[in-house]
C-alpha atoms as a PDB file:
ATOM      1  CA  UNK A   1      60.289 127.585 134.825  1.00  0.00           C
ATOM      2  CA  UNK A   2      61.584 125.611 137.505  1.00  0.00           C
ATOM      3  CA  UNK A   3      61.381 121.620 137.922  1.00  0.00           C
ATOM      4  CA  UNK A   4      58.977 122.528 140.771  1.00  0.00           C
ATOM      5  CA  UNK A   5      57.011 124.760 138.584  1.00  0.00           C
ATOM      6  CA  UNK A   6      56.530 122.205 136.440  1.00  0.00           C
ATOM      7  CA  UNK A   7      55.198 119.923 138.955  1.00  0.00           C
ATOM      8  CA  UNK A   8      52.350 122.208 139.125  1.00  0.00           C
ATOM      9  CA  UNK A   9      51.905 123.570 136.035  1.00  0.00           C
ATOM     10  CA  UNK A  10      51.845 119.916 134.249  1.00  0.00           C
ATOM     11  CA  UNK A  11      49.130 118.855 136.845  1.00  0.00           C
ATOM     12  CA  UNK A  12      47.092 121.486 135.638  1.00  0.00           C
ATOM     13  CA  UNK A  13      47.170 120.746 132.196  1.00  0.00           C
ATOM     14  CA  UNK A  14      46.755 117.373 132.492  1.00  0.00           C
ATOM     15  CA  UNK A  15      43.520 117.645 132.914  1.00  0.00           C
ATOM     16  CA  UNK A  16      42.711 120.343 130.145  1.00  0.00           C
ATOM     17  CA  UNK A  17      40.097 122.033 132.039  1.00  0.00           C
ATOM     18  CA  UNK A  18      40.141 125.345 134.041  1.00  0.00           C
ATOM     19  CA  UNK A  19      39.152 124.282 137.554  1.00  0.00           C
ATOM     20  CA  UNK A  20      40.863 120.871 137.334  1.00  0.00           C
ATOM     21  CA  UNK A  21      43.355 121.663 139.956  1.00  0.00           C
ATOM     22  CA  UNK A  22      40.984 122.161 142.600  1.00  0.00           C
ATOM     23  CA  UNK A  23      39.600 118.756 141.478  1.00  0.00           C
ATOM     24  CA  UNK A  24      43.209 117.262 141.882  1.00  0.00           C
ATOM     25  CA  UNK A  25      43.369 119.054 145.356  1.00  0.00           C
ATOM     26  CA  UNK A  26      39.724 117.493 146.641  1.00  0.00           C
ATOM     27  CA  UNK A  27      40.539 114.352 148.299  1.00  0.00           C
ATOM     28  CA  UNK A  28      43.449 115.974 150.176  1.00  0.00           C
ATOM     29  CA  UNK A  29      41.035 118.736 151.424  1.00  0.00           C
ATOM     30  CA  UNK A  30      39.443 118.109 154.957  1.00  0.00           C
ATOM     31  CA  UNK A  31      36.290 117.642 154.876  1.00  0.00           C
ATOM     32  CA  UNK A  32      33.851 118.731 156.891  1.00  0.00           C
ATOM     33  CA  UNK A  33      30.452 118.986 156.784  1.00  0.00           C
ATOM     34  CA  UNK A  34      30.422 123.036 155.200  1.00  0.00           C
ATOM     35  CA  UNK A  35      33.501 122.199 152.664  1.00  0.00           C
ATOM     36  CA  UNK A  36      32.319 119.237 151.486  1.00  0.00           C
ATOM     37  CA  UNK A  37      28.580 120.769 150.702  1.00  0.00           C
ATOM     38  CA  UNK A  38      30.887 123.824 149.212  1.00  0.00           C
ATOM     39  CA  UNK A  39      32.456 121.801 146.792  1.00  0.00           C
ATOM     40  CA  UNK A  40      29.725 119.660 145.854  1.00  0.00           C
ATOM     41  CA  UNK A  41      27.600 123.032 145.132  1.00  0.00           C
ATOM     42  CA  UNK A  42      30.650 124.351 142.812  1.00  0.00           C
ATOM     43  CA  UNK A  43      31.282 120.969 140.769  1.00  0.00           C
ATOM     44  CA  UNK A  44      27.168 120.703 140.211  1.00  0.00           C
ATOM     45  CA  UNK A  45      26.749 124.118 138.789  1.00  0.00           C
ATOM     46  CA  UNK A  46      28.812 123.196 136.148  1.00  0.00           C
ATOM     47  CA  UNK A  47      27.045 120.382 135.455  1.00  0.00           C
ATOM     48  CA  UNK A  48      29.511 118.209 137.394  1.00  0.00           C
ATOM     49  CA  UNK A  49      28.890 115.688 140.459  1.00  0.00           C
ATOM     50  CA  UNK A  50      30.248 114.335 143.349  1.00  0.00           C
ATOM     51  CA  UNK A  51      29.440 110.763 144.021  1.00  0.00           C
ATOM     52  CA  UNK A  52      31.006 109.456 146.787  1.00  0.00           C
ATOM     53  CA  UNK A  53      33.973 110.734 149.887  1.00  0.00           C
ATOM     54  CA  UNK A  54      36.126 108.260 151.498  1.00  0.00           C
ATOM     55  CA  UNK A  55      34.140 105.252 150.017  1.00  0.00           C
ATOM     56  CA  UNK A  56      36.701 102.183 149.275  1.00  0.00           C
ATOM     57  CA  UNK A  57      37.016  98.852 151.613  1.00  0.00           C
ATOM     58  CA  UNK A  58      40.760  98.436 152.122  1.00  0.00           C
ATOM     59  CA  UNK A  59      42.231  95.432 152.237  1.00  0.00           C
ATOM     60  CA  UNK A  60      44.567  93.468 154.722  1.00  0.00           C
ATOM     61  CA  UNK A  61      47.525  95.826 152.958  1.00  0.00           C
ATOM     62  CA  UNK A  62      45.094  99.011 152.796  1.00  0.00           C
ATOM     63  CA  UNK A  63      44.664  99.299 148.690  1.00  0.00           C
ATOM     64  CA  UNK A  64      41.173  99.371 147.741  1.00  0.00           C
ATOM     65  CA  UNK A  65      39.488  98.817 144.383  1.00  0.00           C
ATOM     66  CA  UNK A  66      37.856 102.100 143.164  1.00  0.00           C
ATOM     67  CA  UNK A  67      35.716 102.022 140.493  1.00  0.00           C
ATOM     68  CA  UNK A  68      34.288 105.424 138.681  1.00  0.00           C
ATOM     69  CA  UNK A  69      30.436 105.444 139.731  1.00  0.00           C
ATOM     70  CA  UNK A  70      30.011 108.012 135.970  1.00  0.00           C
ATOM     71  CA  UNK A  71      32.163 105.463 133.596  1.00  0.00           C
ATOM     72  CA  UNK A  72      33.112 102.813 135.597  1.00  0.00           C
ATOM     73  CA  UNK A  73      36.894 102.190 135.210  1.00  0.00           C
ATOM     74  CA  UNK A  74      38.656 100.407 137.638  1.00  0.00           C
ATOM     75  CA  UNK A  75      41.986 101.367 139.367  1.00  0.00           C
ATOM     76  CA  UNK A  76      43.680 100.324 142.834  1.00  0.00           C
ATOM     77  CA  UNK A  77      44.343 102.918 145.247  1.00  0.00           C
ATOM     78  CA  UNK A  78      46.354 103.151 148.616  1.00  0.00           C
ATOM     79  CA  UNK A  79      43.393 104.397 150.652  1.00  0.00           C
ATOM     80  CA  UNK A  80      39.765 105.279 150.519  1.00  0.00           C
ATOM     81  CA  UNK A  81      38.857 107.461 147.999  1.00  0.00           C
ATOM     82  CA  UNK A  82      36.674 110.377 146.452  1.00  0.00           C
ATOM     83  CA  UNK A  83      34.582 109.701 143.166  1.00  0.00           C
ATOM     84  CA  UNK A  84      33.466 112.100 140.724  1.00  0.00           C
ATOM     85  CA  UNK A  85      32.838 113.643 137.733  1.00  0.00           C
ATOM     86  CA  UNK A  86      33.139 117.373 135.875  1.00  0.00           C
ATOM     87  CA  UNK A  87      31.775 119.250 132.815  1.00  0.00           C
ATOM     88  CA  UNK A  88      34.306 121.480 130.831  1.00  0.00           C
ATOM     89  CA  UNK A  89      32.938 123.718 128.164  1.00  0.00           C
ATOM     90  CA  UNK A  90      36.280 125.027 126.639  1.00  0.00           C
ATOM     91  CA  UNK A  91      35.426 123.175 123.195  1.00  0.00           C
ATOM     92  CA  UNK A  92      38.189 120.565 123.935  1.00  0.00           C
ATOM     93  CA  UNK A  93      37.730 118.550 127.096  1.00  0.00           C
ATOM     94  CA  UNK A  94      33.666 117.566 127.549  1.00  0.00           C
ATOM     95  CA  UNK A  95      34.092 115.468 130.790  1.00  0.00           C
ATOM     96  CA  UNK A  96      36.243 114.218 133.125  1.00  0.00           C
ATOM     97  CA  UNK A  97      35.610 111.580 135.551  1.00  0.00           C
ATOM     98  CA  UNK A  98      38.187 110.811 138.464  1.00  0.00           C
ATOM     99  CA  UNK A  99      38.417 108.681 141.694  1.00  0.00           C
ATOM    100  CA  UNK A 100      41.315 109.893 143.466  1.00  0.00           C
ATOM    101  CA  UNK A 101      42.743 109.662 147.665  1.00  0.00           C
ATOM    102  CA  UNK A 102      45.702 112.240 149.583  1.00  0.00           C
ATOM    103  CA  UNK A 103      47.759 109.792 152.047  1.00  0.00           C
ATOM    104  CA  UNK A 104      48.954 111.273 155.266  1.00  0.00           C
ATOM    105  CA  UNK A 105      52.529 111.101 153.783  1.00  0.00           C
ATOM    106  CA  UNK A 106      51.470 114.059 151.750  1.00  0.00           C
ATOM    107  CA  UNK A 107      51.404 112.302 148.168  1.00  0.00           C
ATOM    108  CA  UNK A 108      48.165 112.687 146.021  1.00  0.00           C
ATOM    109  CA  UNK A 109      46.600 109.861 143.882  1.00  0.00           C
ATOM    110  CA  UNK A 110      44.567 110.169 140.945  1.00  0.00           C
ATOM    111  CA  UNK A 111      43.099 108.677 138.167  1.00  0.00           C
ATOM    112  CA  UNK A 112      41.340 110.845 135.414  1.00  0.00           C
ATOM    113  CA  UNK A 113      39.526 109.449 132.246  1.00  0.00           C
ATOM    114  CA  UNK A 114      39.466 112.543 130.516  1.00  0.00           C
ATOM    115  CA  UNK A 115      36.893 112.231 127.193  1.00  0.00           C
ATOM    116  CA  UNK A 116      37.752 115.329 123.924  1.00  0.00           C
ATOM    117  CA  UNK A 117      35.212 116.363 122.037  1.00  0.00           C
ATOM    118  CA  UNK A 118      37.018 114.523 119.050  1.00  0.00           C
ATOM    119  CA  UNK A 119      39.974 111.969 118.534  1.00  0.00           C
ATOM    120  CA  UNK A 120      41.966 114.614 117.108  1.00  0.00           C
ATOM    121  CA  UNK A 121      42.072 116.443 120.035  1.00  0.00           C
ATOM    122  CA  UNK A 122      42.639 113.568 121.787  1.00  0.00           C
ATOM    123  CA  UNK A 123      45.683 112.603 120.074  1.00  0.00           C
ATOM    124  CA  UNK A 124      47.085 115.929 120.158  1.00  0.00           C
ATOM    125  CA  UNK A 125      47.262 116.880 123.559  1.00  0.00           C
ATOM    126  CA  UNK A 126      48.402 112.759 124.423  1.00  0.00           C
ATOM    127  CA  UNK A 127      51.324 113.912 122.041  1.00  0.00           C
ATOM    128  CA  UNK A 128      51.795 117.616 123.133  1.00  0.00           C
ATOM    129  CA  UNK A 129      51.292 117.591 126.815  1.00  0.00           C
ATOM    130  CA  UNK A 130      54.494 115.175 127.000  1.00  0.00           C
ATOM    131  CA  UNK A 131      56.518 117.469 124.975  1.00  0.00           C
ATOM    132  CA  UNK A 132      55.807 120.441 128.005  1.00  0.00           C
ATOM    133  CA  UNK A 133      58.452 118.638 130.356  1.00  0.00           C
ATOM    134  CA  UNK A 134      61.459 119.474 131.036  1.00  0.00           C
ATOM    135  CA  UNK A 135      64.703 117.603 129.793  1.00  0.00           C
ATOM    136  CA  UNK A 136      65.289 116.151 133.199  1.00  0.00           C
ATOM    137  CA  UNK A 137      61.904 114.219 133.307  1.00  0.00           C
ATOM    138  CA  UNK A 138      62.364 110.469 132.731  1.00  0.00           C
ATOM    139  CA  UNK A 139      60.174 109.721 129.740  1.00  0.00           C
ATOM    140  CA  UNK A 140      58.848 106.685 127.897  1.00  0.00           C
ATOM    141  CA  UNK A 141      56.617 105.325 125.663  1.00  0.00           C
ATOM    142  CA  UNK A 142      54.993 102.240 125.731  1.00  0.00           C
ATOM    143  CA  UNK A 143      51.553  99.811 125.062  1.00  0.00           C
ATOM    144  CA  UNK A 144      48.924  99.043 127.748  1.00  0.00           C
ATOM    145  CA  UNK A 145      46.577  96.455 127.285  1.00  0.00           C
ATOM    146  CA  UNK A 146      47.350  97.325 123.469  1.00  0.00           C
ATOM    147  CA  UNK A 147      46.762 100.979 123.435  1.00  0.00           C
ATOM    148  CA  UNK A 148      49.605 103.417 123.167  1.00  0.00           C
ATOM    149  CA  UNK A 149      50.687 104.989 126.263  1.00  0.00           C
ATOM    150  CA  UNK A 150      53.207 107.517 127.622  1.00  0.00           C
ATOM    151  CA  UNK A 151      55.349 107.464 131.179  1.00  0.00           C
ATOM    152  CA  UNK A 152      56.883 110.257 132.892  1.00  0.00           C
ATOM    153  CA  UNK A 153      58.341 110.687 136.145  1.00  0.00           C
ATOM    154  CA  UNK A 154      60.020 114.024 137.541  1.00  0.00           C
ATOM    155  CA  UNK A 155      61.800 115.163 140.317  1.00  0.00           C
ATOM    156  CA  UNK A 156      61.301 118.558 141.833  1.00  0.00           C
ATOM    157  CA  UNK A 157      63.308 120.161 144.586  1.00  0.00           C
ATOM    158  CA  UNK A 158      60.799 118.838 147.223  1.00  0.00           C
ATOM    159  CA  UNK A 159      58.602 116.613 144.999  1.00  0.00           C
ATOM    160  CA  UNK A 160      58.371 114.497 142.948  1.00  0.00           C
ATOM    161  CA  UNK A 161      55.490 113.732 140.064  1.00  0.00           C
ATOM    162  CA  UNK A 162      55.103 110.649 137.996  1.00  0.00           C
ATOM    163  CA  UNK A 163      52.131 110.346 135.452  1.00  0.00           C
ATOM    164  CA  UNK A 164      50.944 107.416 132.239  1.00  0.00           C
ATOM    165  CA  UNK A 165      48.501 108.860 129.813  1.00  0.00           C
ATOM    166  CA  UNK A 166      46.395 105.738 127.918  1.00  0.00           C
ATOM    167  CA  UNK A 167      44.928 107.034 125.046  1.00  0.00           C
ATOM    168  CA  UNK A 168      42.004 105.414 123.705  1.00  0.00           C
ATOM    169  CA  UNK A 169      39.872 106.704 121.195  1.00  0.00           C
ATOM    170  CA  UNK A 170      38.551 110.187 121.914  1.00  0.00           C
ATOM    171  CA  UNK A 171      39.955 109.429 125.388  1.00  0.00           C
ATOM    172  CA  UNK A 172      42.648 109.550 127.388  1.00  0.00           C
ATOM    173  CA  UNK A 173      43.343 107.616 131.000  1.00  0.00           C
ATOM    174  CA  UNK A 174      46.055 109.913 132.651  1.00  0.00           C
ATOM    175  CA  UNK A 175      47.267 108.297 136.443  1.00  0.00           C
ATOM    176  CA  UNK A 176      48.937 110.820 138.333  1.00  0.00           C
ATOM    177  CA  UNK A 177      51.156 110.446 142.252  1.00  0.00           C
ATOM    178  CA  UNK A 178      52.894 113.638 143.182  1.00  0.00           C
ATOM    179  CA  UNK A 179      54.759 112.619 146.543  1.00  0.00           C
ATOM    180  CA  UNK A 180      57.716 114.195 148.458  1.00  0.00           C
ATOM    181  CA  UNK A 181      60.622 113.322 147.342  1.00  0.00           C
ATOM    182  CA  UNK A 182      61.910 111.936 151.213  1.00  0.00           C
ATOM    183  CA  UNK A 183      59.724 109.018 149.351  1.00  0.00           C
ATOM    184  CA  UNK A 184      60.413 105.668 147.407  1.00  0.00           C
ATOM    185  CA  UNK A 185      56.872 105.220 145.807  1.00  0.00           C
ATOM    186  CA  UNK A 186      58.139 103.462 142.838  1.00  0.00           C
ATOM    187  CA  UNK A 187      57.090 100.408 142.999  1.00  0.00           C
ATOM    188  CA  UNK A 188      53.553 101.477 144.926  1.00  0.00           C
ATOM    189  CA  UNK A 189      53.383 104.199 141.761  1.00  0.00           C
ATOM    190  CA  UNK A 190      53.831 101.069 138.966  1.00  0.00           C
ATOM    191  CA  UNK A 191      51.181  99.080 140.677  1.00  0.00           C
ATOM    192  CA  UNK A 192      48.207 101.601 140.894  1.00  0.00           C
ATOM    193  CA  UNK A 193      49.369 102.442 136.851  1.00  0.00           C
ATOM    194  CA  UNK A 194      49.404  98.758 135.991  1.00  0.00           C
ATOM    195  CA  UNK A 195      45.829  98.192 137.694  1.00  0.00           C
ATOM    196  CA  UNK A 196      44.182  99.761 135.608  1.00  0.00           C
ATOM    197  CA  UNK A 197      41.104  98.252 134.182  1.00  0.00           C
ATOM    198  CA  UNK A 198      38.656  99.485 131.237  1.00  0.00           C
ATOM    199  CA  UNK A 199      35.416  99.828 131.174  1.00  0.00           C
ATOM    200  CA  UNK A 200      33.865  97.035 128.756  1.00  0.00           C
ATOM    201  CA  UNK A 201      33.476  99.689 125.799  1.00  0.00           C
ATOM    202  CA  UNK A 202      36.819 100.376 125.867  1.00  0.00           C
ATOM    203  CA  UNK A 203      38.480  96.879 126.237  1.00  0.00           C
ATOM    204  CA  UNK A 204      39.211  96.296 122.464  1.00  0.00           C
ATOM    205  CA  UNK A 205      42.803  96.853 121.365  1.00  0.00           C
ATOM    206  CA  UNK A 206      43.257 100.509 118.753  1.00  0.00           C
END
């Protein structure tokens, strides 16, 4: 598989759930008034919902504070943003809630708390989705706000994809930016992952 295949690929997995990629795509789609009644039909017959499209104040720099309307987690974005929730029924993934934004520079922001119907499964897919990169992806460990965490970044032949997994509990925080790789979003990338912020169930150190 090539690095750009895995750009994909590992996008899809992240989320552990069949239609996430359409999900992932959402906020980059444009929406008009037929698509965005289109996808809000698909994502509510599985039992999923879409709460809000473009909402977000931006600030004198143009980041804006989105907070998940379904579990309330906060994370700073570089744009308005979309906010919403979906139902899996695969057995391992039993939500996932996102707020998420596509920049006119083509690169896609997301943040996904993504709750397992156990903490086993939870630990083993924080632990086995890293291990699906390639050798050339730039990969670290580390502690956020005293929960273990993993970092990757990858570069593709065009793109590039950089992604930290939190995993708390029976739940995992995964922050994803795929970008083109004409683009230095480094430092942009380690501020939306370090603004993360819990929701008060989930502020307690593992």
């Amino acid at each position: 598989m090539s690095r750009e295949d895995h750009l994909h690929s590992a996008t899809r997995v992240a989320f552990c759930a069949s239609t996430a990629f359409l999900f992932l795509l959402l906020p980059a789609l444009p929406v008009t008034q037929s698509s965005e009644a289109e996808l809000r039909q698909k994502i509510e017959a599985d039992g999923g919902k879409i709460y809000r499209i473009r909402a977000g104040t931006p600030d004198k720099d143009g980041w804006c504070q989105a907070e998940s309307t379904h579990r309330h987690f906060k994370v700073r974005l570089p744009a308005q943003f979309n906010d919403f929730f979906v139902k899996d029924h695969n057995g391992v993934v039993a939500e996932a809630s996102m707020v998420g934004t596509s920049m006119p520079d083509n690169s896609k922001w997301m943040a996904t708390l993504v709750t397992y119907t156990d903490d086993a499964l939870a630990k083993k897919y924080f632990h086995e989705y890293w291990d699906k990169w390639p050798k050339e992806a730039v990969k670290r460990s580390l502690s956020f706000q005293g929960h273990p965490a993993k970092e990757t970044w990858i570069n593709g032949p065009s793109r590039r994809f950089a992604a930290r997994n939190v995993l708390v509990g029976s739940e995992a925080y995964l922050l994803t930016v795929e970008y083109d790789t004409t683009r230095d979003l480094s430092n942009d990338i380690l501020k939306f992952f370090n603004s993360l912020e819990f929701p008060p169930a989930a502020s307690g150190g593992q």
